[in-house]
C-alpha atoms as a PDB file:
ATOM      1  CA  UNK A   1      56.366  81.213  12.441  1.00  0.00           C
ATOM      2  CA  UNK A   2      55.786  78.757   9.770  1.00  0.00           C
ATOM      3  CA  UNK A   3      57.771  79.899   6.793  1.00  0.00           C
ATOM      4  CA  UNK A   4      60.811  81.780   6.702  1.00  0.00           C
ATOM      5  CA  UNK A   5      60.042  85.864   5.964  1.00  0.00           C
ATOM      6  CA  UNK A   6      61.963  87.909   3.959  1.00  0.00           C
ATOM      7  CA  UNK A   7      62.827  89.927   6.743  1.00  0.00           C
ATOM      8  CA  UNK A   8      63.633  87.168   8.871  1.00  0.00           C
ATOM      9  CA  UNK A   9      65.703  86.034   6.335  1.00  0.00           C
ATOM     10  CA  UNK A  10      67.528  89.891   6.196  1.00  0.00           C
ATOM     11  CA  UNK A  11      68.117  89.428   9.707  1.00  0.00           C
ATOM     12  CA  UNK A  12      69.701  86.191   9.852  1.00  0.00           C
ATOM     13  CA  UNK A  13      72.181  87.391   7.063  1.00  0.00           C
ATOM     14  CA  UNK A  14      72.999  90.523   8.764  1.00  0.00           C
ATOM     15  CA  UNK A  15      73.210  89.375  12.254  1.00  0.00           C
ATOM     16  CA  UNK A  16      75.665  86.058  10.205  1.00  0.00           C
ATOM     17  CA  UNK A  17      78.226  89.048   8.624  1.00  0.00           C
ATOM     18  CA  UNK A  18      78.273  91.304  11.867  1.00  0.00           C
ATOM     19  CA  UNK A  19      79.565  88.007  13.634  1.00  0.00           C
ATOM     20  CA  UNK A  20      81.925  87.273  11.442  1.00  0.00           C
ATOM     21  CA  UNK A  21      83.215  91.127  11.357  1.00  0.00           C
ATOM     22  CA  UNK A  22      83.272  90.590  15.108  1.00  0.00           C
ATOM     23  CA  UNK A  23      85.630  87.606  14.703  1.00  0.00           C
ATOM     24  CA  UNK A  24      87.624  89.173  12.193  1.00  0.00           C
ATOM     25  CA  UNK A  25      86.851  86.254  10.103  1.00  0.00           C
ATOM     26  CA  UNK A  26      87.982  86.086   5.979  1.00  0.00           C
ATOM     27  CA  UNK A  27      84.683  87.693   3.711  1.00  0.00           C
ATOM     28  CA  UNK A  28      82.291  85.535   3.500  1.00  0.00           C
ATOM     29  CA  UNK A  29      79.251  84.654   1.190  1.00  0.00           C
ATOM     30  CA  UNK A  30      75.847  83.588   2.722  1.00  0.00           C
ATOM     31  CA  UNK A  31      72.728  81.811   1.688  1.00  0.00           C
ATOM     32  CA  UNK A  32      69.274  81.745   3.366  1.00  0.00           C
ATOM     33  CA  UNK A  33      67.009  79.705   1.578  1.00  0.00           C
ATOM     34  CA  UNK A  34      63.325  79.186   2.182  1.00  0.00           C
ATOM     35  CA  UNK A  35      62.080  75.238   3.349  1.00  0.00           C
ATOM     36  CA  UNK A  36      61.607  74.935  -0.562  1.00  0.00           C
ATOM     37  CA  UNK A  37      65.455  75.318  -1.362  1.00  0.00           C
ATOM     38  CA  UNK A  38      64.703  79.048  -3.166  1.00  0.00           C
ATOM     39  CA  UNK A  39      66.681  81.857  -2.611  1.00  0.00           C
ATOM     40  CA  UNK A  40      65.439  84.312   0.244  1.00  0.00           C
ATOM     41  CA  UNK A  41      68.500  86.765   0.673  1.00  0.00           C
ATOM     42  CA  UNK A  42      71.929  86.810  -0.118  1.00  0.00           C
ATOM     43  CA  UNK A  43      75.540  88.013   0.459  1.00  0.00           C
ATOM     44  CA  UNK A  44      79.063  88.360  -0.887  1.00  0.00           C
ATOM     45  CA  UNK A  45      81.184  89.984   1.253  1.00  0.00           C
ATOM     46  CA  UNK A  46      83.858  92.355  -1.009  1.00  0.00           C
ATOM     47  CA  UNK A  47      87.006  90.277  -1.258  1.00  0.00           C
ATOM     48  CA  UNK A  48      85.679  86.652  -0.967  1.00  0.00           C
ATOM     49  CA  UNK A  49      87.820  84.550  -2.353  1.00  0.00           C
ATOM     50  CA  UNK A  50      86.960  82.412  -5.382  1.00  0.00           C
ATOM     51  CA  UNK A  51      84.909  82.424  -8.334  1.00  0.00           C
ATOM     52  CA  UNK A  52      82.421  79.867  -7.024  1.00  0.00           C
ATOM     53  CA  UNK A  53      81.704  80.874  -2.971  1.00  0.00           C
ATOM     54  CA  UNK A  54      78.931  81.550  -3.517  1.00  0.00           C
ATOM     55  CA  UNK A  55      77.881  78.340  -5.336  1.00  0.00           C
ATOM     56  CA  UNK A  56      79.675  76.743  -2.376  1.00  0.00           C
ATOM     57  CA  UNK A  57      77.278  78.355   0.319  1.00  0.00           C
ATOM     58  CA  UNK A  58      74.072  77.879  -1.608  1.00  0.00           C
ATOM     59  CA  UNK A  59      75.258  74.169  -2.143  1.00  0.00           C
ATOM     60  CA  UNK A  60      75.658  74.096   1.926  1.00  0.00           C
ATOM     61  CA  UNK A  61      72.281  75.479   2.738  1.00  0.00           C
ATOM     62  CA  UNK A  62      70.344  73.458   0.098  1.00  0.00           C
ATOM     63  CA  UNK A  63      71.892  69.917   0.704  1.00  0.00           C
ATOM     64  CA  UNK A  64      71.294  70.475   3.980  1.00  0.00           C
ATOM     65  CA  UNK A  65      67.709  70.908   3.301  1.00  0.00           C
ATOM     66  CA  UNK A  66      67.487  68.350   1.253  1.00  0.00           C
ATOM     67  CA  UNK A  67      68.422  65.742   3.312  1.00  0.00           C
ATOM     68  CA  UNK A  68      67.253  67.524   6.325  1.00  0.00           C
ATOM     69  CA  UNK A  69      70.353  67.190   8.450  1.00  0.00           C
ATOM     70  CA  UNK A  70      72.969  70.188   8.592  1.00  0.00           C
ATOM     71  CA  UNK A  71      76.139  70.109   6.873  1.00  0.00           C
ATOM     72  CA  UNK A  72      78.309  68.992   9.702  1.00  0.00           C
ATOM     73  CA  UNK A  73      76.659  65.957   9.470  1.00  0.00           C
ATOM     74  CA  UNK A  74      76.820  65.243   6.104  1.00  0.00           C
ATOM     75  CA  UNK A  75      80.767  65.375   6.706  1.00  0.00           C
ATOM     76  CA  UNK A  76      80.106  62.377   8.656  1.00  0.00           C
ATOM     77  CA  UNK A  77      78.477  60.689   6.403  1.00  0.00           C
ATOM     78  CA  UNK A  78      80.877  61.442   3.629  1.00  0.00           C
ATOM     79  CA  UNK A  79      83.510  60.299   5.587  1.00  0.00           C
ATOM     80  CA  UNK A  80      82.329  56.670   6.893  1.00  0.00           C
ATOM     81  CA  UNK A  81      80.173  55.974   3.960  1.00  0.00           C
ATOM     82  CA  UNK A  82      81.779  57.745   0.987  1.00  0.00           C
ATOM     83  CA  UNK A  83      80.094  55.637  -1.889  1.00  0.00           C
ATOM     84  CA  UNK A  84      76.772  56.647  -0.379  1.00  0.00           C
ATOM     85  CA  UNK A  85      77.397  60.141  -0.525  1.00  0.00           C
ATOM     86  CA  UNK A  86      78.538  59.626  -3.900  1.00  0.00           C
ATOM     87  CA  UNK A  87      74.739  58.413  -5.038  1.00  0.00           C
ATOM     88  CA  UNK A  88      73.231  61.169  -2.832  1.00  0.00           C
ATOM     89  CA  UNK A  89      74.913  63.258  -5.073  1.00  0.00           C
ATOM     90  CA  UNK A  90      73.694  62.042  -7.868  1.00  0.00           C
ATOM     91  CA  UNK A  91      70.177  61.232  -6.773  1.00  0.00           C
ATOM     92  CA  UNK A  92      69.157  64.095  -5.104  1.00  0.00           C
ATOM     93  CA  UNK A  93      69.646  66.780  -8.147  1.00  0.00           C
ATOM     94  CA  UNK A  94      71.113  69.366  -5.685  1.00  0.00           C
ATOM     95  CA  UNK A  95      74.745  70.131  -5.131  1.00  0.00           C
ATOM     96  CA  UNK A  96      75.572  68.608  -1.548  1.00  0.00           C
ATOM     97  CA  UNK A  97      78.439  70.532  -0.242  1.00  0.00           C
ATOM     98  CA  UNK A  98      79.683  67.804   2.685  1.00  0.00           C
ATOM     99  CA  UNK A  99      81.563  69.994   5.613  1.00  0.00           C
ATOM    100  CA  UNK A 100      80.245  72.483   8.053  1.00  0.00           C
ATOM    101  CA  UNK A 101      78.577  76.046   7.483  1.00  0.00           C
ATOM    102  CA  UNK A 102      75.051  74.741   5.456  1.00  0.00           C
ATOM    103  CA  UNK A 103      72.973  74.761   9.039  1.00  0.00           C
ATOM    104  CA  UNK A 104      68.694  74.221   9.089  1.00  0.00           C
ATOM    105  CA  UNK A 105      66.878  76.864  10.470  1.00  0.00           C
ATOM    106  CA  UNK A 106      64.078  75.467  12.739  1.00  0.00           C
ATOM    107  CA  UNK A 107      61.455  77.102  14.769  1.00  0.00           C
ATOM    108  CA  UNK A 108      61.031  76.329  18.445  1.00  0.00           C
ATOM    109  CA  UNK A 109      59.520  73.276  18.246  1.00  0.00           C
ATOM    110  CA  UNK A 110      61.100  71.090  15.583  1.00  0.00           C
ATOM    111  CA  UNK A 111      59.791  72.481  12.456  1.00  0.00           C
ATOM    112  CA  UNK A 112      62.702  73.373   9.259  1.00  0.00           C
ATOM    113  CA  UNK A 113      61.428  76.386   7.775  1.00  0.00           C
ATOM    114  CA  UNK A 114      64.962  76.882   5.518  1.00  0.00           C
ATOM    115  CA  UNK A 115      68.887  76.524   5.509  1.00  0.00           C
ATOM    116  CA  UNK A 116      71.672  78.961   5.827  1.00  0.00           C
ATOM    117  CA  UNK A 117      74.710  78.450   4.083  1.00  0.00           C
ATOM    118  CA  UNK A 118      77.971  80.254   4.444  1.00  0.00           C
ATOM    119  CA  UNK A 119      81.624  79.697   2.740  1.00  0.00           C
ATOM    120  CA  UNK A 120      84.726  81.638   2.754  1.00  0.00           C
ATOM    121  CA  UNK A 121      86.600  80.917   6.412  1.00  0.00           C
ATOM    122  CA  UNK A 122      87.217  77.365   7.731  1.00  0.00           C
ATOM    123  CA  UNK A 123      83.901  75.644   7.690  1.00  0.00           C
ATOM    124  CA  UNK A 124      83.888  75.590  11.409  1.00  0.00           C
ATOM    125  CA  UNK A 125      83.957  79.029  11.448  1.00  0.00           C
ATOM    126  CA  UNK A 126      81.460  79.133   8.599  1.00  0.00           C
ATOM    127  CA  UNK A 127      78.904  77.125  10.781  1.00  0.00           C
ATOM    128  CA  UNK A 128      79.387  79.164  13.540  1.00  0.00           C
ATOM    129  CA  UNK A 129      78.134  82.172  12.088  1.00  0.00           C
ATOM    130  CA  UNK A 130      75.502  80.556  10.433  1.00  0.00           C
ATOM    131  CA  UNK A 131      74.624  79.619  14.286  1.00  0.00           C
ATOM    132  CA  UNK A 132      74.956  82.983  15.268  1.00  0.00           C
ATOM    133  CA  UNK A 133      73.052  84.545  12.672  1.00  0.00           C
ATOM    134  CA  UNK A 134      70.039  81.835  13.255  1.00  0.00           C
ATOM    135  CA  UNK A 135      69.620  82.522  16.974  1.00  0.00           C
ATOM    136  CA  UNK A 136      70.092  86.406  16.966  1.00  0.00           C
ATOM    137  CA  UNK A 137      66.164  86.122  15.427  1.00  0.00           C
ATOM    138  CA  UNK A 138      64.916  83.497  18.099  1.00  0.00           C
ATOM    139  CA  UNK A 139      65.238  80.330  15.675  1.00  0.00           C
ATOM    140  CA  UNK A 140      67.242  77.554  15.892  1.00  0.00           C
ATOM    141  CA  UNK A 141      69.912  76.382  14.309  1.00  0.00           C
ATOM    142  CA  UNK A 142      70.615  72.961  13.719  1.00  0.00           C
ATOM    143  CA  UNK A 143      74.516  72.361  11.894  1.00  0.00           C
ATOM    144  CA  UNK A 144      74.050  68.644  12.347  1.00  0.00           C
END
């Protein structure tokens, strides 16, 4: 595979919200963009909380993509280099949400075809659905 379908995409998002059902994890919202940043398929689970989840899951999946690490790493990065971050920010044009749950979605060897991004439980939990979701169509996922 070499670009992200929108089936695959319908998959990922599915397979994403029956995990977190599974869990019994808070409604969630969830992003799958293509390797170009542009909406594939999305979700808002009835009774996610805030106005702006699902700004904060798009914001996961596409600063992930755009700096081509996942999310979790991005933490990292916010955390020991702050004023860094702070000109990514600005620089890169694209809201950069810095904590787990925006994960890359790579094929089997190495290539990013797109991002997932989901928001509404803790951010660990957000991540590991996005996991979840990824690997239930035989992709990997790469939360950083």
């Amino acid at each position: 595979m070499t670009s992200l379908t929108l089936a695959t995409a319908q998959s990922i998002l599915a397979h994403a919200l029956a995990a977190a059902r599974a869990a019994n994890m808070k409604p969630l919202a969830v992003g799958v963009v293509d390797a170009t940043g542009q909406v594939i398929a999305f979700a808002k689970e009835d009774g996610t909380a805030g106005s702006k989840r699902s700004e904060v899951a798009l914001g996961k999946a596409r600063g992930a993509l755009a700096v081509g690490v996942g999310s979790r790493s991005l933490m990292k990065t916010a955390e020991t280099r702050p004023h860094f971050m702070t000109a990514m920010q600005a620089g890169l044009g694209v809201p950069v949400i810095p904590v787990p749950g925006g994960v890359l979605i790579k094929t089997t060897d190495g290539t990013v075809i797109g991002a997932v991004g989901v928001s509404g439980c803790t951010s660990d939990n957000d991540e590991a659905v996005a996991l979840a979701g990824i690997a239930s169509v035989g992709l990997v996922g790469d939360g950083g």
